[in-house]
PDB file of N, CA and C in Angstrom:
ATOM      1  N   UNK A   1      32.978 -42.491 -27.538  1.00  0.00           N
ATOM      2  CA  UNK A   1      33.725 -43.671 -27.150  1.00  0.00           C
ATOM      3  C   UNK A   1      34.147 -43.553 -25.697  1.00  0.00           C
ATOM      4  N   UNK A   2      34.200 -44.853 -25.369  1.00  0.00           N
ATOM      5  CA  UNK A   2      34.980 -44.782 -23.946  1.00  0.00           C
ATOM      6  C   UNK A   2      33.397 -43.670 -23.007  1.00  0.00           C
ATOM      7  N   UNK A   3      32.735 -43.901 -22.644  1.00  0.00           N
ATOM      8  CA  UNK A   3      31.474 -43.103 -22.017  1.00  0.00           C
ATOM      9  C   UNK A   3      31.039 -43.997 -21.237  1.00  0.00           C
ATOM     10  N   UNK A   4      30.603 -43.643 -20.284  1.00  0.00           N
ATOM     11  CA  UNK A   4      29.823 -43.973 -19.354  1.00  0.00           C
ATOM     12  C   UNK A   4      28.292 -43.599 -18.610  1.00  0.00           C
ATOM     13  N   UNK A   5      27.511 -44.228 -19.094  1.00  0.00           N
ATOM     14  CA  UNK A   5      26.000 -43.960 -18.959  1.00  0.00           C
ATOM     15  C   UNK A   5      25.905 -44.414 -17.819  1.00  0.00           C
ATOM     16  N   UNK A   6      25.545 -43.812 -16.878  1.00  0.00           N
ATOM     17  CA  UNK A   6      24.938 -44.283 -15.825  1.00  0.00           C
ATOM     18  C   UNK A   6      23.676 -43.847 -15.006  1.00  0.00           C
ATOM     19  N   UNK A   7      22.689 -43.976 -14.200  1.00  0.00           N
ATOM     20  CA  UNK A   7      22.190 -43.551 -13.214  1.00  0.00           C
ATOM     21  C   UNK A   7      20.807 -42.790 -14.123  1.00  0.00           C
ATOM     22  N   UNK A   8      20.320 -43.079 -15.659  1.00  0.00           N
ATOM     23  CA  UNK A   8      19.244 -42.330 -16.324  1.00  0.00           C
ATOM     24  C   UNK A   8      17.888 -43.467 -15.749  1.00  0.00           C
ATOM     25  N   UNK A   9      16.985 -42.243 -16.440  1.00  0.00           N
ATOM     26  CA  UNK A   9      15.195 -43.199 -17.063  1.00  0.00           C
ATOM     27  C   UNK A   9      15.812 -43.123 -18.683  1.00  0.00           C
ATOM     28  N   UNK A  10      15.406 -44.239 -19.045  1.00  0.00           N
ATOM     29  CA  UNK A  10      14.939 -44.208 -20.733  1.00  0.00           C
ATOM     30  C   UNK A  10      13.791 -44.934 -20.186  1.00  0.00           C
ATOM     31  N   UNK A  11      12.389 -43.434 -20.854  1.00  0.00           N
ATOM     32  CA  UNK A  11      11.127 -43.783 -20.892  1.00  0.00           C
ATOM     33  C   UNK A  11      10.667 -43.260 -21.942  1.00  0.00           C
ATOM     34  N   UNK A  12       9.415 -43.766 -22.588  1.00  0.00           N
ATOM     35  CA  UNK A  12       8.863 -43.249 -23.724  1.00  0.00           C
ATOM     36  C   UNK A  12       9.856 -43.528 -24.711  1.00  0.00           C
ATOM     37  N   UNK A  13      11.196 -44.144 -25.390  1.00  0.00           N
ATOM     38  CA  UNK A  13      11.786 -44.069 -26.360  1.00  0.00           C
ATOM     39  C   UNK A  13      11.092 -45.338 -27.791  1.00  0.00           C
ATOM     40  N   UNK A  14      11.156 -44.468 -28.873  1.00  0.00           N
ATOM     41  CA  UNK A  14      11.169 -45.423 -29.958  1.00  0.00           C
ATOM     42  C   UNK A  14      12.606 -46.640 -29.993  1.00  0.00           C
ATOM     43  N   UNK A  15      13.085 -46.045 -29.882  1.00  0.00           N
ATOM     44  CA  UNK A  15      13.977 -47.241 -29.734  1.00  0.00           C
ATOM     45  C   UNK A  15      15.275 -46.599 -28.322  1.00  0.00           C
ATOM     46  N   UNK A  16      15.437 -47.192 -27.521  1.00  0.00           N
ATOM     47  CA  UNK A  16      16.450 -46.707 -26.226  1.00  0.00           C
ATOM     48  C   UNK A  16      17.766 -46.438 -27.055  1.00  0.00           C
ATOM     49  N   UNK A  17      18.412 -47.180 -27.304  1.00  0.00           N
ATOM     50  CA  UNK A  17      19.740 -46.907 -28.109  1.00  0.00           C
ATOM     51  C   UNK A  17      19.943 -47.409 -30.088  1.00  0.00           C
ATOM     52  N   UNK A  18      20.636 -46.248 -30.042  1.00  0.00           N
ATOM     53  CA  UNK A  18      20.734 -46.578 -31.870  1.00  0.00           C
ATOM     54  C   UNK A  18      22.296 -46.855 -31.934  1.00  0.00           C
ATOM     55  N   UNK A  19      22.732 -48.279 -32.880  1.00  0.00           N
ATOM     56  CA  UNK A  19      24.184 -48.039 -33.237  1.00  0.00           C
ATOM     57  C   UNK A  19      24.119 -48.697 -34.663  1.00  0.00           C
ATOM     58  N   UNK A  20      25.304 -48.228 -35.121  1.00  0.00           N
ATOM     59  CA  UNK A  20      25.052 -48.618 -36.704  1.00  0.00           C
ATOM     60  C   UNK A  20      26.647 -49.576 -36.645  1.00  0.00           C
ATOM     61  N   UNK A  21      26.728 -50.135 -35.771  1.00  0.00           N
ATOM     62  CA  UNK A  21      28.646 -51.050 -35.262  1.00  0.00           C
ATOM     63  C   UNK A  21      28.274 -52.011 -34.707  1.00  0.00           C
ATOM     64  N   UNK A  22      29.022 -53.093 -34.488  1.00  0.00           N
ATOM     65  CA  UNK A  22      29.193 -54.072 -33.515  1.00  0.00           C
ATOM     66  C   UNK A  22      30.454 -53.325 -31.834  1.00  0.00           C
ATOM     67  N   UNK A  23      31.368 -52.764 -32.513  1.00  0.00           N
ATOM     68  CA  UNK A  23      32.055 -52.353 -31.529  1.00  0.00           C
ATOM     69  C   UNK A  23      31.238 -51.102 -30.699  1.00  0.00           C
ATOM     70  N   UNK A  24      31.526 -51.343 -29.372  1.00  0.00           N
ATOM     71  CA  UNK A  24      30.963 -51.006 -28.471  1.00  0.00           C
ATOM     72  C   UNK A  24      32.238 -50.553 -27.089  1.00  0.00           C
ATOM     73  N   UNK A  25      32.231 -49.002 -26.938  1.00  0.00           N
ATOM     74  CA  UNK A  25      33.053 -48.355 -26.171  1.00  0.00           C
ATOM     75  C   UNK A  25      32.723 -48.583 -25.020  1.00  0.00           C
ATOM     76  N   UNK A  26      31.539 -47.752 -24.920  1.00  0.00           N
ATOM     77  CA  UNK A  26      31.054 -47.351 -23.410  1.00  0.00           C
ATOM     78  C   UNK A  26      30.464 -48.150 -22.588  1.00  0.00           C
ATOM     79  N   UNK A  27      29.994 -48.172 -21.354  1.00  0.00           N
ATOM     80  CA  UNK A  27      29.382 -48.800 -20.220  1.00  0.00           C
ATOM     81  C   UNK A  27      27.856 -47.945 -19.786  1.00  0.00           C
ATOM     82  N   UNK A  28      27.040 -48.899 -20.145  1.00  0.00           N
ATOM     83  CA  UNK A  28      25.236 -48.387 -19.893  1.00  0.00           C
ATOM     84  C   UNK A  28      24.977 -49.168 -18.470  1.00  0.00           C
ATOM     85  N   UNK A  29      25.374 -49.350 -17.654  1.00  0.00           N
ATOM     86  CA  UNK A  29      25.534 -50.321 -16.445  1.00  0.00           C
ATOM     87  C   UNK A  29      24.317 -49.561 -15.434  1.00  0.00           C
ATOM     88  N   UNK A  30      23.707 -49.875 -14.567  1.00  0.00           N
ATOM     89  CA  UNK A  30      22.570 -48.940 -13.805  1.00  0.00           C
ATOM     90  C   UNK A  30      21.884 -47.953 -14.083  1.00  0.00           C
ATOM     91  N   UNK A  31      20.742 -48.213 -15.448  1.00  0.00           N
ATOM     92  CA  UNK A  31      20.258 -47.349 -15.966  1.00  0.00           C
ATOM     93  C   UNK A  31      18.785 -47.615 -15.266  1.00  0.00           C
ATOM     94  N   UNK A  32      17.776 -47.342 -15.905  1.00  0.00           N
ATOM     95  CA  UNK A  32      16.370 -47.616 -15.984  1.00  0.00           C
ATOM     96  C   UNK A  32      15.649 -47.566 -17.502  1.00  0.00           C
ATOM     97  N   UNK A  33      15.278 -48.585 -17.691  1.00  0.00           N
ATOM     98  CA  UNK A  33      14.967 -49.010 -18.895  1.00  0.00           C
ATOM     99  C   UNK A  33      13.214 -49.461 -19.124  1.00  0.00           C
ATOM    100  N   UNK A  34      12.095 -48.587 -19.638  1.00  0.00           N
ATOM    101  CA  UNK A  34      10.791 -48.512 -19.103  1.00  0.00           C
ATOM    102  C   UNK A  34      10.516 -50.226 -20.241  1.00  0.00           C
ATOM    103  N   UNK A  35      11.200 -50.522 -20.721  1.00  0.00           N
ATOM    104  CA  UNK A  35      11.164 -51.505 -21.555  1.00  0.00           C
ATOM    105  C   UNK A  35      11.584 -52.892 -20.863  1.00  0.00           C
ATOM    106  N   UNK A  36      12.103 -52.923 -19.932  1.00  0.00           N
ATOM    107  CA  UNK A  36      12.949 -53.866 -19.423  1.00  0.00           C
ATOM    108  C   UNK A  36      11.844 -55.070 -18.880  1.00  0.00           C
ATOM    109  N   UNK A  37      12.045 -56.035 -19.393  1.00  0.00           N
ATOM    110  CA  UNK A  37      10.920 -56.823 -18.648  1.00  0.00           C
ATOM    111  C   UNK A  37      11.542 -58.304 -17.730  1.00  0.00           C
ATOM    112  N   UNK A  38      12.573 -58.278 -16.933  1.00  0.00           N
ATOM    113  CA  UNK A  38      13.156 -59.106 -16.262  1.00  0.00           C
ATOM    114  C   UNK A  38      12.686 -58.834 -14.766  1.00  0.00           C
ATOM    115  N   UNK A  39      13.530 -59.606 -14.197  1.00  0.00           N
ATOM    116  CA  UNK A  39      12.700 -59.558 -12.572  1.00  0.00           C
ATOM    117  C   UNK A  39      13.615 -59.702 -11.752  1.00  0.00           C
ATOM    118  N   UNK A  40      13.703 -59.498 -10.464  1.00  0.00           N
ATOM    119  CA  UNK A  40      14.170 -58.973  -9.318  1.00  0.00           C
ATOM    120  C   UNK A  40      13.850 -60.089  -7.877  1.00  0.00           C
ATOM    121  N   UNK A  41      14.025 -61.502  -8.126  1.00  0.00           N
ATOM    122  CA  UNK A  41      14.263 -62.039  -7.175  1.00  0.00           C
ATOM    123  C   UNK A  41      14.420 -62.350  -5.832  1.00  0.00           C
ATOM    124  N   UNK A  42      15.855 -61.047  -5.397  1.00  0.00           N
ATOM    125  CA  UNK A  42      15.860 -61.389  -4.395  1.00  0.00           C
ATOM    126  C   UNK A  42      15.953 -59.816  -3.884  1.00  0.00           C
ATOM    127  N   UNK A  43      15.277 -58.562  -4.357  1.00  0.00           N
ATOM    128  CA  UNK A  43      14.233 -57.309  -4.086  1.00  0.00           C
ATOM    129  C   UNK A  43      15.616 -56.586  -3.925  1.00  0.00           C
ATOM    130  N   UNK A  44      16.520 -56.712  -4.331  1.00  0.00           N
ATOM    131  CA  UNK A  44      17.575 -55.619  -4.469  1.00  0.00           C
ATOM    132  C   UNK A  44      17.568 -54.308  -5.319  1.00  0.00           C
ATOM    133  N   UNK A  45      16.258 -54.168  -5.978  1.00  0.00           N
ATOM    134  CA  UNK A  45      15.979 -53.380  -6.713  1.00  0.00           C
ATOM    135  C   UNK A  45      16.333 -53.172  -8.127  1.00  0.00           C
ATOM    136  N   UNK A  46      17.530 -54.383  -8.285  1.00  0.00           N
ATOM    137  CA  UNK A  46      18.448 -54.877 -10.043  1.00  0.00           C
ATOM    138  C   UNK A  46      18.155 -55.659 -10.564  1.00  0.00           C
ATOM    139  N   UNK A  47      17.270 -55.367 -11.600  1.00  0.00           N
ATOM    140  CA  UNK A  47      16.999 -56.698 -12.449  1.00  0.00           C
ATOM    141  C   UNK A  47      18.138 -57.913 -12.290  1.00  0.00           C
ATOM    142  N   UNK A  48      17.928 -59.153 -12.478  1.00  0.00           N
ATOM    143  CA  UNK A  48      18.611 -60.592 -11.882  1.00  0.00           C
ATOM    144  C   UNK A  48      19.040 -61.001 -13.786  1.00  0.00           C
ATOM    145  N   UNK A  49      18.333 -60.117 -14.738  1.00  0.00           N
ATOM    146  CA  UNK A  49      18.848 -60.505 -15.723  1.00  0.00           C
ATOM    147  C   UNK A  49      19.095 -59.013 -16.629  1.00  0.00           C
ATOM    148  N   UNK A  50      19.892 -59.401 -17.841  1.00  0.00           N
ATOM    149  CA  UNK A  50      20.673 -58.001 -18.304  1.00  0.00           C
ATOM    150  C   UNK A  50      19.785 -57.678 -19.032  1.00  0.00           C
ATOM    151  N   UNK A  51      19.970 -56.354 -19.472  1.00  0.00           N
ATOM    152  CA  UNK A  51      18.989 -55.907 -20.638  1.00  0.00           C
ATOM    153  C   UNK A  51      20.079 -55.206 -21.563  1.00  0.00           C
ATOM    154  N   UNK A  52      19.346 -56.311 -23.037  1.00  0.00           N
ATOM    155  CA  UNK A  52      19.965 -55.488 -24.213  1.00  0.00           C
ATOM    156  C   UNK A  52      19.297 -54.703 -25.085  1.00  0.00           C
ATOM    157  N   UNK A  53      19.601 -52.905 -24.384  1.00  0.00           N
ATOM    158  CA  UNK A  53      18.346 -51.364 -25.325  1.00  0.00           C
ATOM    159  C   UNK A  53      18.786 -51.843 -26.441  1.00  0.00           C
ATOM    160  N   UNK A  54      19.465 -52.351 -27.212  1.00  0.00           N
ATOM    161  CA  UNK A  54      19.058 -52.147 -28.630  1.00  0.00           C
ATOM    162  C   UNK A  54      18.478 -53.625 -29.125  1.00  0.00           C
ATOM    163  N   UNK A  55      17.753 -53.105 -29.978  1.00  0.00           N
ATOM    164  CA  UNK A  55      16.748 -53.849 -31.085  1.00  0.00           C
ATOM    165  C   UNK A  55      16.961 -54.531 -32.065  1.00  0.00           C
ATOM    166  N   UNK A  56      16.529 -55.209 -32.324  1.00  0.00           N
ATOM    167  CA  UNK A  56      16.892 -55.979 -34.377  1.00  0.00           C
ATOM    168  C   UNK A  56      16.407 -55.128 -34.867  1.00  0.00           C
ATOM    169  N   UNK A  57      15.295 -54.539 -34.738  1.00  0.00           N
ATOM    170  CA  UNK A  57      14.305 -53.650 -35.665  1.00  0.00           C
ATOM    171  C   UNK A  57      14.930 -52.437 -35.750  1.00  0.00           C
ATOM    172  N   UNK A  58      15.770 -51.927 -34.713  1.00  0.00           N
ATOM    173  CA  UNK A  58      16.067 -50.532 -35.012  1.00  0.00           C
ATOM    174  C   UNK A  58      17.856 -50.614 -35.569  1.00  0.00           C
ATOM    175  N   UNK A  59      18.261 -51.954 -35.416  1.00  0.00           N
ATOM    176  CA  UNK A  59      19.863 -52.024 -36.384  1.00  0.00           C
ATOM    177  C   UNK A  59      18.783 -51.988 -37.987  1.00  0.00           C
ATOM    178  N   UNK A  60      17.984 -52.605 -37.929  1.00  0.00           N
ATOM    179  CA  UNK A  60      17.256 -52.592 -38.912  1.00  0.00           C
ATOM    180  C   UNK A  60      16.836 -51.402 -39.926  1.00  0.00           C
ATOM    181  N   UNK A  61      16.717 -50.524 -39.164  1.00  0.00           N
ATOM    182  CA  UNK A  61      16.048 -49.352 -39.475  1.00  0.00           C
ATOM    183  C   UNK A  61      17.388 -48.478 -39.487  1.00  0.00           C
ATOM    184  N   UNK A  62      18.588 -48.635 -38.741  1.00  0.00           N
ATOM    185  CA  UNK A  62      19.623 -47.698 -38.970  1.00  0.00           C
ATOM    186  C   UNK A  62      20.237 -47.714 -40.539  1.00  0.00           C
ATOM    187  N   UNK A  63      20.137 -49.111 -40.792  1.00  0.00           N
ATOM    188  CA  UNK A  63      20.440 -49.397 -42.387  1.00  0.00           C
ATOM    189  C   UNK A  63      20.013 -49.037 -43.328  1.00  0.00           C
ATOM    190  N   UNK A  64      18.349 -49.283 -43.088  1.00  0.00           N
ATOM    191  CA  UNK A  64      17.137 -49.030 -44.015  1.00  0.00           C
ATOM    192  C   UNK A  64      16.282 -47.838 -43.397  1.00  0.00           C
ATOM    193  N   UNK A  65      16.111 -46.613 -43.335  1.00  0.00           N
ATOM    194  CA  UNK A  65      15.468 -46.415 -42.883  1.00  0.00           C
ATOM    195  C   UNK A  65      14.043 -46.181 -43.240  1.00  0.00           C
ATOM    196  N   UNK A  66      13.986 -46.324 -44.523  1.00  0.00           N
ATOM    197  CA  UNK A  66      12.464 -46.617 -44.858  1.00  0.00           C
ATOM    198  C   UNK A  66      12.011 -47.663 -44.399  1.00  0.00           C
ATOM    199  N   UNK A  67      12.635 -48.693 -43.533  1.00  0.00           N
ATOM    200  CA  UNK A  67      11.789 -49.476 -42.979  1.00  0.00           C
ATOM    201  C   UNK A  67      11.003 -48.798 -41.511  1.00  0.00           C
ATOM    202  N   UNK A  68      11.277 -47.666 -40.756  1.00  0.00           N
ATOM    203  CA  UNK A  68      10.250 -47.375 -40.032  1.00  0.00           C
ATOM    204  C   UNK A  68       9.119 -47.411 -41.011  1.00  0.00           C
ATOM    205  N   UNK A  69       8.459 -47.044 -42.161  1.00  0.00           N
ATOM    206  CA  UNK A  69       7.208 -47.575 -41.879  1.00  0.00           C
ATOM    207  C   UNK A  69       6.973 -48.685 -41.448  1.00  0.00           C
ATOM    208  N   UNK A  70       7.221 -49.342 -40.900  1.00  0.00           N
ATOM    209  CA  UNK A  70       6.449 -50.959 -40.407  1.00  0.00           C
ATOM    210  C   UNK A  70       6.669 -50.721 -38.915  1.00  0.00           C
ATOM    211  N   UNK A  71       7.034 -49.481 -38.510  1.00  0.00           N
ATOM    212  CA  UNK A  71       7.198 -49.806 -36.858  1.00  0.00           C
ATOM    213  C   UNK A  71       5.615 -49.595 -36.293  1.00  0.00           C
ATOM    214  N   UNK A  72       5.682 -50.148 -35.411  1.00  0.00           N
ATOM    215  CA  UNK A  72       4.291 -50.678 -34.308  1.00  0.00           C
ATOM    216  C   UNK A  72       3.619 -51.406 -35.446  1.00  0.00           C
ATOM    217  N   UNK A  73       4.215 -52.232 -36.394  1.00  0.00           N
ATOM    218  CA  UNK A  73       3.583 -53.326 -37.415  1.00  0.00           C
ATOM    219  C   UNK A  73       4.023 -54.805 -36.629  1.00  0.00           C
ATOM    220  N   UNK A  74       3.452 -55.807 -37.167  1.00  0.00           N
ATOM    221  CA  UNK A  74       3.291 -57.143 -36.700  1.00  0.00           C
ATOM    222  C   UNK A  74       4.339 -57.789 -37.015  1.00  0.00           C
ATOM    223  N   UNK A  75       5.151 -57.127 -37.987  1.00  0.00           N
ATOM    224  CA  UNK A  75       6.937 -57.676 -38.229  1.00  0.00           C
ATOM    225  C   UNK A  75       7.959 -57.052 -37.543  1.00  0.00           C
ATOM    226  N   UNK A  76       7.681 -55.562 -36.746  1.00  0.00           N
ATOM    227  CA  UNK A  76       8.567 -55.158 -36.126  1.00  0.00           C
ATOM    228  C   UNK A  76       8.598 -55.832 -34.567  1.00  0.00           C
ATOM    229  N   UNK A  77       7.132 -56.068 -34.065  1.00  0.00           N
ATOM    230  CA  UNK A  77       6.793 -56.910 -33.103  1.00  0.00           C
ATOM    231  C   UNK A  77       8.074 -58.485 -33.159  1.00  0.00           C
ATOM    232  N   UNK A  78       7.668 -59.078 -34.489  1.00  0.00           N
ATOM    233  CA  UNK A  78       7.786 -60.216 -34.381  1.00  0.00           C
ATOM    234  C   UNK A  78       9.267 -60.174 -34.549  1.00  0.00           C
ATOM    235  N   UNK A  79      10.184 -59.296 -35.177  1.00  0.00           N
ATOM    236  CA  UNK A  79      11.814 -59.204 -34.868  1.00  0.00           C
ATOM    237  C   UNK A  79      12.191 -58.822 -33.703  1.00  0.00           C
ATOM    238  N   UNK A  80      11.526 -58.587 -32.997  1.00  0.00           N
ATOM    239  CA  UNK A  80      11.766 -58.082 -31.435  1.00  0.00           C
ATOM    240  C   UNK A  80      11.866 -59.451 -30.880  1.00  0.00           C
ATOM    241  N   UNK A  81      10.964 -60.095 -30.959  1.00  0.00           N
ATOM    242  CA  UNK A  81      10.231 -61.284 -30.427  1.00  0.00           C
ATOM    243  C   UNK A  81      11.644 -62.138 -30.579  1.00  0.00           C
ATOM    244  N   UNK A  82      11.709 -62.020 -32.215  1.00  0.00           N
ATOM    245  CA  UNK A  82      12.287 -64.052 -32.196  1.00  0.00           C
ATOM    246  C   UNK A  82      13.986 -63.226 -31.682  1.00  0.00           C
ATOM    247  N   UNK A  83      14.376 -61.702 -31.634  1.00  0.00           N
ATOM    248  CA  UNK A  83      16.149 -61.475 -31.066  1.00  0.00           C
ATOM    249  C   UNK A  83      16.039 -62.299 -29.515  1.00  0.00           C
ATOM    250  N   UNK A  84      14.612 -62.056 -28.738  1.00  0.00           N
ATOM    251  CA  UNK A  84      14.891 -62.158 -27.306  1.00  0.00           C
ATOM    252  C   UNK A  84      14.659 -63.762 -27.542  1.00  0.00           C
ATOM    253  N   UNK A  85      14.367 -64.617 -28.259  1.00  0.00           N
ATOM    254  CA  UNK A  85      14.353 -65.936 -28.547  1.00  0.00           C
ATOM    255  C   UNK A  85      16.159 -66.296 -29.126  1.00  0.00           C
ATOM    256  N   UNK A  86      16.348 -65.883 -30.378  1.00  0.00           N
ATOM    257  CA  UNK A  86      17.927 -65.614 -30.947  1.00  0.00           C
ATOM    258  C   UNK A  86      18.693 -64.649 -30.282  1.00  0.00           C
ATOM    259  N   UNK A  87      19.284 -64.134 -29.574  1.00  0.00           N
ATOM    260  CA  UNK A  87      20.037 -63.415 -29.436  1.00  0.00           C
ATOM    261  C   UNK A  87      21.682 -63.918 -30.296  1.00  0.00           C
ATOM    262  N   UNK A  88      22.036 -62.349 -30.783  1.00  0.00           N
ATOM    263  CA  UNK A  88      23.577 -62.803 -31.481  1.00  0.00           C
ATOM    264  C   UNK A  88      22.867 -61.990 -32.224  1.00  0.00           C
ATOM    265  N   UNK A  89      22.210 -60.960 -32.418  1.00  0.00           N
ATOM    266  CA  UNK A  89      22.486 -60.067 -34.264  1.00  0.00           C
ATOM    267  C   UNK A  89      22.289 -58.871 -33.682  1.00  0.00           C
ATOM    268  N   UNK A  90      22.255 -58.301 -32.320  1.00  0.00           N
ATOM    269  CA  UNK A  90      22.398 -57.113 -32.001  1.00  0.00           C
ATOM    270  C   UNK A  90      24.136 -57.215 -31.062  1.00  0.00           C
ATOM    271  N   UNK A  91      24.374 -56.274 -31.098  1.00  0.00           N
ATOM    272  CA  UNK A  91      25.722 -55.925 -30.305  1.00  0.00           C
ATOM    273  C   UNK A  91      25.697 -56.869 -29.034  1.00  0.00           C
ATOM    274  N   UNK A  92      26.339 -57.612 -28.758  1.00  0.00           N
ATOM    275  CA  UNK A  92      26.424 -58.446 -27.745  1.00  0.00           C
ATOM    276  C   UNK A  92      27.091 -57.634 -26.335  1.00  0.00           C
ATOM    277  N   UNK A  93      28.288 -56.897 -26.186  1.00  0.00           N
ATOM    278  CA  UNK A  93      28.832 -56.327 -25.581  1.00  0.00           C
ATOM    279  C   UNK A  93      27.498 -54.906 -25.249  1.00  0.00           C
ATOM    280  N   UNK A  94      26.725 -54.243 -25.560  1.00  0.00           N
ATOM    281  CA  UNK A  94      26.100 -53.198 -25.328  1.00  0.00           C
ATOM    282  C   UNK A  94      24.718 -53.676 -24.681  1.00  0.00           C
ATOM    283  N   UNK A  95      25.582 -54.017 -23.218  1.00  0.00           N
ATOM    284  CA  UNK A  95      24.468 -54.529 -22.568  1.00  0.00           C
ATOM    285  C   UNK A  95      24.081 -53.618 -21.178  1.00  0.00           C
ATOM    286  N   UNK A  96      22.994 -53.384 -20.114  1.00  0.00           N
ATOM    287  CA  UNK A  96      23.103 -53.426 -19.671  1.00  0.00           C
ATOM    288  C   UNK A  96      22.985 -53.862 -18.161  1.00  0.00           C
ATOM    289  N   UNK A  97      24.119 -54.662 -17.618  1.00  0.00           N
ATOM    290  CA  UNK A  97      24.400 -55.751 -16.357  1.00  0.00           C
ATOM    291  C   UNK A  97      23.428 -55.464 -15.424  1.00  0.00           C
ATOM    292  N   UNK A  98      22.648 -54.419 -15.024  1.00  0.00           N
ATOM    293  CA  UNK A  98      23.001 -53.924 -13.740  1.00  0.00           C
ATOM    294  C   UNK A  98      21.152 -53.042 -13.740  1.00  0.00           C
ATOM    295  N   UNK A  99      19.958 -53.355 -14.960  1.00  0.00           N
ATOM    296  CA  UNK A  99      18.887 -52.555 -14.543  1.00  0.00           C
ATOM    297  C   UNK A  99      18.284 -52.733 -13.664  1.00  0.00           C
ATOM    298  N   UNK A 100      18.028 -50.931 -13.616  1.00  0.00           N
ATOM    299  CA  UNK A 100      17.245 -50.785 -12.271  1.00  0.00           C
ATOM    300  C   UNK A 100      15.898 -51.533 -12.408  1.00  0.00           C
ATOM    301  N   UNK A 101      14.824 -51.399 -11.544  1.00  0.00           N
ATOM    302  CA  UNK A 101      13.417 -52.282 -11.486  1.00  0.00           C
ATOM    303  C   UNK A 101      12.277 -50.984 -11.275  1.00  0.00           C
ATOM    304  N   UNK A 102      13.086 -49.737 -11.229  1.00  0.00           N
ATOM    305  CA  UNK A 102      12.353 -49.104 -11.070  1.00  0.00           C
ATOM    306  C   UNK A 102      12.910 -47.692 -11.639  1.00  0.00           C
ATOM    307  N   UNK A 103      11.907 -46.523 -11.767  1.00  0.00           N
ATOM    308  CA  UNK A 103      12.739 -45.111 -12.381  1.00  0.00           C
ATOM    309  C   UNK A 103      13.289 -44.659 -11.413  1.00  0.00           C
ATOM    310  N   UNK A 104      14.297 -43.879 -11.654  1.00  0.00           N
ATOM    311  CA  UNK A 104      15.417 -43.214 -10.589  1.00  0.00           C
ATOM    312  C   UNK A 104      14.208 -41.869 -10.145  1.00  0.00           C
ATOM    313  N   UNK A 105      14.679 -41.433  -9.339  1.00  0.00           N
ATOM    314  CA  UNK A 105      14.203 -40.124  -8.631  1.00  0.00           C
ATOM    315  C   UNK A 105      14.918 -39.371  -9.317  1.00  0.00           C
ATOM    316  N   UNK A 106      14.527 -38.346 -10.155  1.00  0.00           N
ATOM    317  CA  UNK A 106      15.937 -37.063 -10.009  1.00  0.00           C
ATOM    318  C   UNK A 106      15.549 -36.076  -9.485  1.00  0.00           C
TER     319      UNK A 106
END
C-alpha cells in the first residue's frame, strides 16, 4: 500500500499487473509498458493517453484461475478488446498518467 512505481520496463509480461480489489494505494505514474499502444503527439516522449496494465482477462483469471487455459485464445483476445471499448470493470484509479513511448535505459 501507499507504493510508488516509478521509472520500470514491463516487457514480456503475461499480464503487467495482478489485483484481486478495486482499491488501489499506490502510484504506477512513468513507467514503460511494452503493451502500451497510445501515441505521443507532441514527441515529449509520454504517451498523450493513460494506460490501464491491468486486464479483464487477468481480474478474470485472479478469480478463476482455471481460466488461464484460454489465454492467447480468441476470448481472452476478445475481453481485452471489448474493456478498451467498455472501460469500468478493471480498477479505474490503477492507472498509469504518465507512459513512457519508449524503454528506459538502465
Amino acid at each position: 500500500m501507499d507504493d510508488t512505481i516509478t521509472h520500470n520496463n514491463f516487457l514480456g509480461n503475461s499480464f503487467d499487473i495482478a489485483t484481486n480489489g478495486t482499491l488501489v494505494l499506490s502510484c504506477f505514474d512513468h513507467n514503460y509498458w511494452d503493451k502500451y499502444e497510445g501515441y505521443d503527439l507532441n514527441k515529449d516522449k509520454i504517451g498523450d493517453v493513460p494506460y490501464h496494465p491491468v486486464s479483464m482477462f487477468s481480474m478474470i483469471v485472479a478469480e478463476n484461475p482455471t481460466a488461464m487455459i484460454l489465454f492467447r485464445s480468441i476470448m481472452a483476445t476478445l475481453f481485452d478488446k471489448i474493456e478498451k471499448i467498455i472501460p469500468g470493470i478493471t480498477p479505474e484509479n490503477l492507472v498509469d498518467h504518465y507512459p513512457f513511448m519508449k524503454p528506459l535505459k538502465i
